[in-house]
Protein backbone atom coordinates (compact mmCIF):
# COMPACT_ATOMS: atom_id res chain seq x y z
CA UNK A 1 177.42 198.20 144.66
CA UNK A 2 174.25 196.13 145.75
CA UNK A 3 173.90 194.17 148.91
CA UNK A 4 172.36 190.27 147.69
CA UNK A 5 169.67 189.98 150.59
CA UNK A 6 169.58 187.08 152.33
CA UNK A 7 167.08 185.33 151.12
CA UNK A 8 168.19 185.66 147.24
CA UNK A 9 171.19 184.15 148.19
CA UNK A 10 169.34 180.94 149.98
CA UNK A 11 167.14 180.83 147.08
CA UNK A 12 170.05 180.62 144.64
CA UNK A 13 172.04 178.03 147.01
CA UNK A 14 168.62 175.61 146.80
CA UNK A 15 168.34 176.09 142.95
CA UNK A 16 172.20 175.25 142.29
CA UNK A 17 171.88 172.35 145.11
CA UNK A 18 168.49 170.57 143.07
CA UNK A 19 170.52 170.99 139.67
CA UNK A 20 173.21 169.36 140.80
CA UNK A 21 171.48 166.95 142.70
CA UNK A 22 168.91 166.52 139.39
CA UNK A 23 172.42 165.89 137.48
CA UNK A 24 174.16 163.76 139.50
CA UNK A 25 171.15 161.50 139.68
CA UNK A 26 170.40 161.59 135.85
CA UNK A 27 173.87 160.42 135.42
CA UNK A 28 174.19 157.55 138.18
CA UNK A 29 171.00 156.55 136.28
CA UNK A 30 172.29 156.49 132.78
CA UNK A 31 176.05 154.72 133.93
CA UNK A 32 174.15 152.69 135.87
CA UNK A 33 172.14 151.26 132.94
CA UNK A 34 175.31 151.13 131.27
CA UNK A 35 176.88 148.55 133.13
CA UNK A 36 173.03 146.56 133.78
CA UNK A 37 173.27 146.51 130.10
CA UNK A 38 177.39 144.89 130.45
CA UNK A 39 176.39 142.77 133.24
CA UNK A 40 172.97 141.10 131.79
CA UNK A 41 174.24 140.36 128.39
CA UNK A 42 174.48 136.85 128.42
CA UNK A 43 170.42 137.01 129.42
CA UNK A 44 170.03 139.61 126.56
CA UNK A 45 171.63 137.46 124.19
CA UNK A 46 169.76 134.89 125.17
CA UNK A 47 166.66 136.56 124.82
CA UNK A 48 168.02 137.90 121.18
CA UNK A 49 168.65 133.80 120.35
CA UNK A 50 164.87 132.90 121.02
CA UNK A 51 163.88 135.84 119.37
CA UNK A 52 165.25 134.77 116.35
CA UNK A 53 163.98 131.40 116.24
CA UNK A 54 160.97 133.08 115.17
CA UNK A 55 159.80 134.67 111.86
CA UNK A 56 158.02 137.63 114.07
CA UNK A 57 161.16 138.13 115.96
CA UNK A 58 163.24 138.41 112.45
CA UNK A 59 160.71 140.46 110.95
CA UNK A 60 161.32 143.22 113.87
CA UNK A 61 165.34 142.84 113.94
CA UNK A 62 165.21 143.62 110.32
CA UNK A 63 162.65 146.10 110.90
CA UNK A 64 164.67 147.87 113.71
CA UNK A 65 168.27 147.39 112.07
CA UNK A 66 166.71 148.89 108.51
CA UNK A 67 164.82 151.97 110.99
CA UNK A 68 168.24 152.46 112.79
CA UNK A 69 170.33 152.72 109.45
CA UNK A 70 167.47 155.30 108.01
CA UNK A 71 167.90 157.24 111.25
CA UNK A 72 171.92 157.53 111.12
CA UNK A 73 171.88 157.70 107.35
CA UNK A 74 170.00 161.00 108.15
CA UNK A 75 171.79 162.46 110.35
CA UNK A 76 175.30 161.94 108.46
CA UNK A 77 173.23 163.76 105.60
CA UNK A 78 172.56 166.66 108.16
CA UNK A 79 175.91 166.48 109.19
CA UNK A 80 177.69 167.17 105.96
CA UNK A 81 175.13 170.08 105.57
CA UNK A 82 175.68 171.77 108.57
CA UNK A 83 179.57 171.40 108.07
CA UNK A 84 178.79 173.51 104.71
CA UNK A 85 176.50 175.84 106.41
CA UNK A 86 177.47 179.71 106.38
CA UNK A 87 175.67 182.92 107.97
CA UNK A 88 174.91 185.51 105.25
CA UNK A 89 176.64 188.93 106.41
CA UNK A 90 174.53 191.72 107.13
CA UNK A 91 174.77 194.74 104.37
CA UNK A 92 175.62 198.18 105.35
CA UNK A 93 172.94 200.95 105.90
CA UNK A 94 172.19 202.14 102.73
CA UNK A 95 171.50 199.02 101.45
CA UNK A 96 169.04 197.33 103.97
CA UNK A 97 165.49 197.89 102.63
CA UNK A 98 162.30 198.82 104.50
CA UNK A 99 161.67 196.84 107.10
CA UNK A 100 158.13 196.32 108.93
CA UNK A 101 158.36 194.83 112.10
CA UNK A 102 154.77 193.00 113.15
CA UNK A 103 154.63 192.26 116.80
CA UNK A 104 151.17 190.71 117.90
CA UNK A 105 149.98 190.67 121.76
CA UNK A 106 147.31 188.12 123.34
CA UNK A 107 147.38 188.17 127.38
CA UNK A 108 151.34 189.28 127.50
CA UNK A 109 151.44 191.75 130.16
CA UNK A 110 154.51 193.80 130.53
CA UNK A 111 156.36 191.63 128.66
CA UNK A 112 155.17 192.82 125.29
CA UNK A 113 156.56 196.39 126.61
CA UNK A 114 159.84 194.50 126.99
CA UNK A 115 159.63 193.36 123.39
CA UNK A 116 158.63 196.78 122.27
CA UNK A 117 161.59 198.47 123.92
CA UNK A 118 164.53 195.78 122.89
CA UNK A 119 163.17 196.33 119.10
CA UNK A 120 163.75 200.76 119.15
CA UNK A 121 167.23 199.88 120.60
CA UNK A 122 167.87 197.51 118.13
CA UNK A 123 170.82 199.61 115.34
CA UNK A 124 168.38 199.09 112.25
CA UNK A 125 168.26 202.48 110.75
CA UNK A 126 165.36 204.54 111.83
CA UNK A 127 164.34 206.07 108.73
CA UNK A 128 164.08 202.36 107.26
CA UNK A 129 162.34 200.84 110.63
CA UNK A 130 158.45 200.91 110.57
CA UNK A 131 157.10 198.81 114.20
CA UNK A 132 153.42 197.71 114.36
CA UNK A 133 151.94 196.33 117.57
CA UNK A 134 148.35 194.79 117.66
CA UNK A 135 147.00 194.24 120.66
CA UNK A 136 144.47 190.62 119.41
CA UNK A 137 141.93 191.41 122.12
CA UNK A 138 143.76 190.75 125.48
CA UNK A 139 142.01 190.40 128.71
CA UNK A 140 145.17 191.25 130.89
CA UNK A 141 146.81 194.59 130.71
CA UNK A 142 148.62 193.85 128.09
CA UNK A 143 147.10 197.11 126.34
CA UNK A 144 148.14 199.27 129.02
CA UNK A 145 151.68 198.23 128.97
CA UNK A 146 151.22 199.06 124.69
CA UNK A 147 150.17 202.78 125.68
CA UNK A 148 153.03 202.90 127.94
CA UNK A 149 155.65 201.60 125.59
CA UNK A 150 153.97 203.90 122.72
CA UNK A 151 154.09 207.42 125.82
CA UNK A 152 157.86 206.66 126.04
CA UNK A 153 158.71 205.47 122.63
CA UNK A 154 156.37 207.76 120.65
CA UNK A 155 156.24 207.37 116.39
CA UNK A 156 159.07 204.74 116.41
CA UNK A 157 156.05 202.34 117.42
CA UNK A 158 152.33 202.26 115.96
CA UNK A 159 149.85 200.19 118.20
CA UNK A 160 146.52 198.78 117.37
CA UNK A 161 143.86 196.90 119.25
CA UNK A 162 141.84 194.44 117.65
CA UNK A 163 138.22 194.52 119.14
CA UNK A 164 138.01 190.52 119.88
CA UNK A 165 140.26 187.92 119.96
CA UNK A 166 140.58 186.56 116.87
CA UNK A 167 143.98 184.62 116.99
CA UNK A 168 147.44 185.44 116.68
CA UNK A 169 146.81 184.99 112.71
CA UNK A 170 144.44 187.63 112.38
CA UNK A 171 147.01 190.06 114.29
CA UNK A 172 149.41 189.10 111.70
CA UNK A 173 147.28 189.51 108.70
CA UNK A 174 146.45 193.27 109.71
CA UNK A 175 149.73 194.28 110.46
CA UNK A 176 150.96 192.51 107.22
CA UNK A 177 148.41 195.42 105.40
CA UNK A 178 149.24 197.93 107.40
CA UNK A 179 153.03 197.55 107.15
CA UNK A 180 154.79 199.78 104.34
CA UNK A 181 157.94 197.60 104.60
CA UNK A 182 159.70 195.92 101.47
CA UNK A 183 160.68 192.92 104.36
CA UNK A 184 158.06 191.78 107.50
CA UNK A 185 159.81 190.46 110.00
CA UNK A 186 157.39 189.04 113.48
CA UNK A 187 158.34 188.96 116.32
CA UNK A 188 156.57 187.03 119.40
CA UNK A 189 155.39 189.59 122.32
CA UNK A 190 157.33 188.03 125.20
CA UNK A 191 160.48 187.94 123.26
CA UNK A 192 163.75 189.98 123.62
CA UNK A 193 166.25 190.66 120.46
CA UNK A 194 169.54 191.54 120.19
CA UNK A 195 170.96 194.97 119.07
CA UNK A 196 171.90 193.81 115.66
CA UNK A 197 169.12 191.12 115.57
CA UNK A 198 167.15 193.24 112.55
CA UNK A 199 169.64 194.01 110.41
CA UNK A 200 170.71 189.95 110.23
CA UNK A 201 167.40 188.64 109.43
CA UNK A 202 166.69 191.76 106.45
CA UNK A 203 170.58 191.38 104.70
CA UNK A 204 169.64 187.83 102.96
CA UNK A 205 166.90 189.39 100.72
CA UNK A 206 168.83 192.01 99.63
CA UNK A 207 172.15 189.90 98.65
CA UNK A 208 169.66 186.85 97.45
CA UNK A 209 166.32 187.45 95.24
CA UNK A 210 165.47 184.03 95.79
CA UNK A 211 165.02 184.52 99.65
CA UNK A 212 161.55 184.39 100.29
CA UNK A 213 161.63 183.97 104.01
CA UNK A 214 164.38 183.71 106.74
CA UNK A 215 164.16 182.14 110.50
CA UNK A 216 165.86 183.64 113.46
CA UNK A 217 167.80 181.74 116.36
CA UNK A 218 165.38 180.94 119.07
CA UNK A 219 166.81 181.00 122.67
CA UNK A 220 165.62 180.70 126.24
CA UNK A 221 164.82 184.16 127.84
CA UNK A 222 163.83 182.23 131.15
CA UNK A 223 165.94 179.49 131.02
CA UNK A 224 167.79 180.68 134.88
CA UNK A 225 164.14 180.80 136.29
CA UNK A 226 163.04 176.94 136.71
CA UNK A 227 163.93 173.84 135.74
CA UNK A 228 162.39 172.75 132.00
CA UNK A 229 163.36 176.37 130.09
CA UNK A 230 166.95 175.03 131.35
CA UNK A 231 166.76 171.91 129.96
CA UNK A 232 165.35 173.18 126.65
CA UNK A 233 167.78 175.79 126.11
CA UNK A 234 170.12 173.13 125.23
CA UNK A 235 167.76 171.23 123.09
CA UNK A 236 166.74 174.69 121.01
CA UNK A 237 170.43 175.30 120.83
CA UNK A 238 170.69 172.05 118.60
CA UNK A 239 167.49 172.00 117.11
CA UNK A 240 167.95 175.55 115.63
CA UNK A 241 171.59 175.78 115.12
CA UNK A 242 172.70 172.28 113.98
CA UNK A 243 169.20 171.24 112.26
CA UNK A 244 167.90 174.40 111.12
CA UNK A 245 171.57 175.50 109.65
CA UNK A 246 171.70 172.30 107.49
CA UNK A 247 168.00 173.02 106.46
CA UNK A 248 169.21 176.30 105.48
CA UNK A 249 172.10 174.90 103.04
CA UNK A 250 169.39 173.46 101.64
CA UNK A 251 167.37 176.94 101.39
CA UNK A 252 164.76 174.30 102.79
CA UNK A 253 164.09 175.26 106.73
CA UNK A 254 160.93 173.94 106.78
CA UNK A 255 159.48 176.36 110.08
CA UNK A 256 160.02 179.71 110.37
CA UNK A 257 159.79 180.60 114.10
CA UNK A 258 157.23 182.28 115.58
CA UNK A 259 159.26 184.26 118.14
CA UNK A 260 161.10 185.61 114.90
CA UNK A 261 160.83 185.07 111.12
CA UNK A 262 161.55 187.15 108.17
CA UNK A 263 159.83 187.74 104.97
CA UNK A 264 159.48 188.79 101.47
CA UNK A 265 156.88 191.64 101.23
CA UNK A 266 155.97 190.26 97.94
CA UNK A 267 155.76 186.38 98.62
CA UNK A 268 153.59 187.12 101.65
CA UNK A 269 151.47 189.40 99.40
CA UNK A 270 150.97 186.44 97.32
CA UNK A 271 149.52 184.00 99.68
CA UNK A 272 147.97 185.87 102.61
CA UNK A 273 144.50 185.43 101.41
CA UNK A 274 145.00 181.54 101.13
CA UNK A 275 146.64 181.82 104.52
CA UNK A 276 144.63 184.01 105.82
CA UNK A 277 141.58 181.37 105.54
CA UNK A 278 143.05 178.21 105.23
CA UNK A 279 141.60 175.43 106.80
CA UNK A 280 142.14 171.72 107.87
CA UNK A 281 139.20 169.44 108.14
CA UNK A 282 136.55 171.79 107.17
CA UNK A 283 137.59 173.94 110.26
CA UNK A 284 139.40 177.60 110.06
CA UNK A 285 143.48 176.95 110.90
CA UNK A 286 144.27 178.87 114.00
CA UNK A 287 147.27 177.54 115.15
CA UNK A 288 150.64 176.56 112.69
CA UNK A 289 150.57 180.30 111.35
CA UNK A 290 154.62 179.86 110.93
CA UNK A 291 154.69 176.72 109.72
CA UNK A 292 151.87 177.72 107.49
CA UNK A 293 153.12 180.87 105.84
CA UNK A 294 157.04 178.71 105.30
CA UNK A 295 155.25 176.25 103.35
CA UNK A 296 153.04 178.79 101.08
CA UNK A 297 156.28 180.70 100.22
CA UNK A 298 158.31 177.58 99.63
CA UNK A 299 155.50 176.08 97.02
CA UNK A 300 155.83 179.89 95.47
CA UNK A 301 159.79 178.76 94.46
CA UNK A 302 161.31 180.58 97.04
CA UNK A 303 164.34 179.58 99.51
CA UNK A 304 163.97 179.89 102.91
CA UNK A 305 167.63 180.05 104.86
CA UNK A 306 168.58 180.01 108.70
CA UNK A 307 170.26 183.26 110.28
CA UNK A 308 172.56 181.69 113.22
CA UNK A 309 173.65 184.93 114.52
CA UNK A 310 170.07 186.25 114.38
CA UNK A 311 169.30 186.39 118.27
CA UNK A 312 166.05 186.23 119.94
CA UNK A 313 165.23 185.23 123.75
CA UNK A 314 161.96 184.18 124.37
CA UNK A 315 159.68 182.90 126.98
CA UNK A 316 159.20 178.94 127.45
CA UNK A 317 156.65 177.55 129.84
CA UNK A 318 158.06 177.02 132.95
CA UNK A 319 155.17 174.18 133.95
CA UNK A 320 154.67 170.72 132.72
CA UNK A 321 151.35 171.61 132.33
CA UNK A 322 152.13 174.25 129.81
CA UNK A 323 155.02 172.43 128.14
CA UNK A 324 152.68 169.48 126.75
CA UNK A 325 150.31 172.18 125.67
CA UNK A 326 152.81 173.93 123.74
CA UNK A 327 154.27 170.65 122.25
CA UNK A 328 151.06 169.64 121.33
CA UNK A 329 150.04 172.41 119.04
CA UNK A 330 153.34 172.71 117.55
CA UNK A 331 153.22 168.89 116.74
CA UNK A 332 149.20 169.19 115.55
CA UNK A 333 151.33 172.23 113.15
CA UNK A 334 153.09 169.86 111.66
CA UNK A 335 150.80 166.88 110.87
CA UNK A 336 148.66 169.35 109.24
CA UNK A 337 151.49 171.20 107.76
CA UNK A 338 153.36 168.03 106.37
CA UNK A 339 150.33 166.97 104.80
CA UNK A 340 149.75 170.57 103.04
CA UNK A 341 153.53 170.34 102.26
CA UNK A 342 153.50 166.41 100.92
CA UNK A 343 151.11 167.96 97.72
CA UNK A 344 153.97 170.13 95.68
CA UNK A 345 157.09 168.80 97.45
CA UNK A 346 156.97 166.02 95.00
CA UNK A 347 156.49 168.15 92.09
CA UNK A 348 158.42 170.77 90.57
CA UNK A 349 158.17 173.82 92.77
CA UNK A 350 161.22 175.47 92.38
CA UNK A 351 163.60 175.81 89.76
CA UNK A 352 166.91 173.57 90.39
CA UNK A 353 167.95 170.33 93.29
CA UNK A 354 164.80 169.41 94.72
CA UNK A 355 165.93 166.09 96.67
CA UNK A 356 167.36 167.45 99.58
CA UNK A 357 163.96 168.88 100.36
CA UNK A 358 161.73 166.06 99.86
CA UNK A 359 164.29 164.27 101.81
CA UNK A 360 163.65 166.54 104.70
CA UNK A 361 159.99 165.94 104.23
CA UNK A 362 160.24 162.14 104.44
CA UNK A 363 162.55 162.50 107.81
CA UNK A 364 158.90 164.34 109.38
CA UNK A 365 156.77 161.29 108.08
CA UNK A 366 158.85 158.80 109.05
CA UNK A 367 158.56 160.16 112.89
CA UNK A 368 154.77 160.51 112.54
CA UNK A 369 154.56 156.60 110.76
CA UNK A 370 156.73 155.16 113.50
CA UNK A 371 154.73 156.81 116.26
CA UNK A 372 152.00 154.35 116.93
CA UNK A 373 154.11 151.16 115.96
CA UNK A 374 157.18 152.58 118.91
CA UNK A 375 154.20 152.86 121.50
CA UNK A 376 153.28 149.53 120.61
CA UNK A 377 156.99 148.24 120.62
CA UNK A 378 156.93 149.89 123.86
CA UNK A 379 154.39 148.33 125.38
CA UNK A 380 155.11 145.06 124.44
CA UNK A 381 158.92 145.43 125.81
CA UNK A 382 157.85 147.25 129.20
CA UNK A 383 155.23 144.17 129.77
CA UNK A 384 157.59 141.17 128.44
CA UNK A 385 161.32 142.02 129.15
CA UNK A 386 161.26 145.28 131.35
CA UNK A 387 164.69 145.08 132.47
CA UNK A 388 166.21 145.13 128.50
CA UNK A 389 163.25 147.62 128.03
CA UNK A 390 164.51 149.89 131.13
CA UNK A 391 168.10 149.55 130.27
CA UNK A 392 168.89 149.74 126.51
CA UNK A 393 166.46 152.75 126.37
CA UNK A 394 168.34 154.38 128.58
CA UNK A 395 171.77 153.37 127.01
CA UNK A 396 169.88 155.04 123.79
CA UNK A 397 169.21 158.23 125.93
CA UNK A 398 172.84 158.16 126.89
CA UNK A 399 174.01 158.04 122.84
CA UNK A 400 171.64 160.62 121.91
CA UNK A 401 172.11 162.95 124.43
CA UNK A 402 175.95 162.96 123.83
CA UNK A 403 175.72 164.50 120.72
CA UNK A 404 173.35 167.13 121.93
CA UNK A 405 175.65 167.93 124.98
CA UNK A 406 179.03 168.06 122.99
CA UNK A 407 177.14 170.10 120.35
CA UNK A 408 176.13 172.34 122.89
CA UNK A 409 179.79 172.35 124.80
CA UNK A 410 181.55 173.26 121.82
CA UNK A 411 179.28 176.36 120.80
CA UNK A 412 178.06 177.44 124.01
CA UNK A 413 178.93 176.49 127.49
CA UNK A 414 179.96 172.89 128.82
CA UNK A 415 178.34 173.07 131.98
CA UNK A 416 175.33 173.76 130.56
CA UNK A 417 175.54 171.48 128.11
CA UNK A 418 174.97 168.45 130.85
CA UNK A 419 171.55 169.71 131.03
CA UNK A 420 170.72 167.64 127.28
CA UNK A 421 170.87 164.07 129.56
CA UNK A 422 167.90 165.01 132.16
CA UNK A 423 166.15 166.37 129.61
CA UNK A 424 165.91 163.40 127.19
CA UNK A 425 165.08 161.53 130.24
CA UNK A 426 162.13 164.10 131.15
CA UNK A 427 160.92 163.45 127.24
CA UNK A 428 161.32 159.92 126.74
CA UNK A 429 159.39 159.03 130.07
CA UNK A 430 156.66 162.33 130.30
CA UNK A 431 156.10 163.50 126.70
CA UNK A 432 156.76 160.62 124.19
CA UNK A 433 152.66 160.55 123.72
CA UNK A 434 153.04 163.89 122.83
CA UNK A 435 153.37 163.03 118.50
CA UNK A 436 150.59 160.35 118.78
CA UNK A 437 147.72 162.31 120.40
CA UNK A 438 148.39 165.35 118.56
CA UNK A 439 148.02 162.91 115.26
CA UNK A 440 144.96 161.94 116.83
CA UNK A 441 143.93 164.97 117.50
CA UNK A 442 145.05 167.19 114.51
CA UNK A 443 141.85 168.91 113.95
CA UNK A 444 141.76 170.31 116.86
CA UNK A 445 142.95 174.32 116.60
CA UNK A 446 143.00 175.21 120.32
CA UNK A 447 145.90 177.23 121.18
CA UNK A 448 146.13 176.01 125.01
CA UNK A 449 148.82 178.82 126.03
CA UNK A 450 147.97 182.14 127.44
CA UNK A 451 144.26 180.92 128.22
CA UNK A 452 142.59 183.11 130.94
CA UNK A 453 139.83 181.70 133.07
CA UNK A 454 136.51 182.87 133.39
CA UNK A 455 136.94 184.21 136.86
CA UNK A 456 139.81 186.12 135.77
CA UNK A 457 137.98 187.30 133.16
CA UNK A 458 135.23 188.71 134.76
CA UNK A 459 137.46 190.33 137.89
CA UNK A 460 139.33 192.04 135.34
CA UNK A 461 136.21 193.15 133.42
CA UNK A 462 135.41 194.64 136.88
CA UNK A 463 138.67 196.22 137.85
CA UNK A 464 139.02 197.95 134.77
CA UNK A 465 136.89 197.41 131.55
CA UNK A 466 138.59 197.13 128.27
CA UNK A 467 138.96 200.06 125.80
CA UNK A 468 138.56 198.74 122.06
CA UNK A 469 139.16 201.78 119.76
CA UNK A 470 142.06 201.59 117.96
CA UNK A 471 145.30 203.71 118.95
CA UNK A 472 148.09 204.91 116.36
């Protein structure tokens, strides 16, 4: 039985004291803006009455009322899909096919050792299981923790070190020719699966020749160790299990996830040269390699579903710093990807419904058309009627936050589930530039995570210089 020191136990008393404070005041907040919004309404409607005395002022409340009906039309739509939405079963032994498992490293540390370890435990038949780890020229030790994970693990794990950095997309693309599997699945290199995690994602192309692709359920592997990978456990929880699962009814997810994504052998075959060197502006693509690879197998006329009880825990930035980082590129994914997606959506790709789809696609422009118009909208508001600004924004946070959190409750845990209301606060006040820079900014292929400095570099160079030959 172990003794909890001391100081664990004062640490853990702080952290459950500044949640609860962090809760309790997100929730005075939003009840508080509640009844502003009760009390002032007699100045709000009169506001509203010499708004409308004015052709601009009609022209926005039909603007806004059409924009709010689009919105809730929407998400009824998503609704009624989700509703409909059904894991495929996994398929016994004998029938899974040969699976390749890809997992590529850049400045991971022992975590990729971690990763390594969770996929040899994982119940996937051994004789079927081929795992390929390429090491995409780290600085860190991340290829010392490889030859550890490869002393203890031997042949269930092949490892390979690329002699630069070339991107995470490169490290794909050579374990996507080195792998002998019918199915790839990728897996990021500070992520964590569960036992039966393989066999989920593999079963829907063997019960469904039209699967070209399959995402996994993305969850927070750090979520007890600061504040933000809390608060976004609850918002992956929705995002991948109510909007990816009516995506999926669709056979329409439009994003595989990095952290874990399955796919067809031969659809991948069929585009990795195009993916390999696409580019966006004249510049090579180096970031959007998921969102990338969905799109090129959806355009083939393949379906891409959504595996719910395909588990994976992965690392989240912990940082503000490296949360608007991370948002950034994904969001500079998808104005690039939405784009490349925009020229065959609208065309006859696949054989059978087609609407559902391009309505999906419209749902991501009409977020990236509204963005510099509701910074605008913003501005004006904030600088002409802050208190109706402050408080029906927040009222808005309170609405959309609800369905998050009873989501959440109902699948998951209800104390955790409060977490959705600080952290639409956190986004609506710290990241809502986040969309209209990165559509600024879209050519831009930085990845802006995992960067070493140059000082760490060099000390590292010094401690112990880097071996480049490749290891099997």
């Amino acid at each position: 039985m172990s003794v909890d020191k001391p100081s664990n136990r004062l640490e853990r008393l702080i952290a459950n004291s500044s949640s609860s404070f962090i809760l309790v005041g997100t929730f005075l907040l939003l009840f508080g803006a509640v009844s502003l919004f009760y009390f002032l309404q007699p100045y709000f409607e009169k506001i509203y009455l010499e708004r409308m005395s004015t052709a601009w002022g009609i022209t926005l409340m039909i603007a806004g009322l059409s924009l709010l009906a689009i919105k809730v039309g929407f998400l009824v739509y998503i609704l009624s899909l989700y509703l409909r939405y059904k894991v495929i079963k996994s398929v016994s032994n004998e029938e899974l096919p040969l699976c390749t498992v890809i997992v590529p490293a850049y400045n991971e540390g022992e975590l990729v050792y971690k990763t390594l370890k969770s996929l040899v435990a994982s119940d996937y038949p051994h004789e079927k299981l081929q795992i390929i780890s390429i090491d995409d020229g780290s600085v860190d030790d991340t290829w010392q923790w490889m030859q550890k994970a490869k002393a203890e693990l031997g042949n269930r794990i092949s490892i390979y070190q690329q002699p630069e950095n070339k991107g995470k997309r490169h490290a794909l693309y050579r374990g996507f020719n080195l792998g002998m599997g019918d199915v790839f699945i990728t897996v990021d290199s500070d992520s964590i699966v569960k036992q039966d995690t393989l066999r989920i994602m593999a079963s829907p192309f063997v019960v469904n020749e039209e699967c070209g692709a399959v995402a996994g359920n993305v969850r927070v592997l750090n979520r007890d160790k600061a504040l933000i990978p809390r608060m976004l456990n609850v918002s992956f929880a929705f995002s991948f299990e109510f909007i990816r699962s009516a995506q999926s009814r669709l056979g329409s997810v439009l994003c595989t996830p990095g952290a874990l994504s399955a796919y067809r052998k031969e659809a991948v075959f069929n585009c990795r040269e195009e993916w390999i060197s696409q580019t966006f502006m004249g510049q090579v693509s180096k970031i959007g390699e998921d969102r990338a690879m969905t799109n090129m197998i959806l355009k083939q006329g393949y379906k891409v579903f959504f595996q719910r009880t395909a588990f994976v825990y992965t690392n989240i930035p912990e940082n503000y710093r490296n949360l608007n980082k991370m948002f950034t590129r994904w969001e500079r994914s998808n104005v690039r990807e939405n784009l490349a997606m925009s020229k065959f959506a609208f065309g006859n790709f696949r054989d059978g419904a087609k609407t559902g789809t391009r309505i999906l696609l419209l749902n991501q422009w009409l977020k990236m058309i509204m963005a510099y118009p509701a910074v605008v909208l913003m501005l004006f508001f904030i600088f002409t009627y802050p208190v109706l600004f402050l408080s029906s924004t927040l009222v808005s946070i309170l609405a959309f936050s609800s369905m998050q959190a009873l989501f959440y409750a109902k699948k998951h845990s209800s104390s955790e589930a409060l977490w959705a209301y600080p952290y639409s606060l956190f986004y609506a006040f710290t990241l809502f530039w986040i969309t209209p820079y990165a559509i600024a900014t879209a050519g831009r292929s930085g990845w802006l995570t995992r960067e070493i400095t140059k000082e760490q570099i060099e000390e590292k160079q010094i401690e112990e210089p880097r071996v480049v030959a490749v290891s099997s």
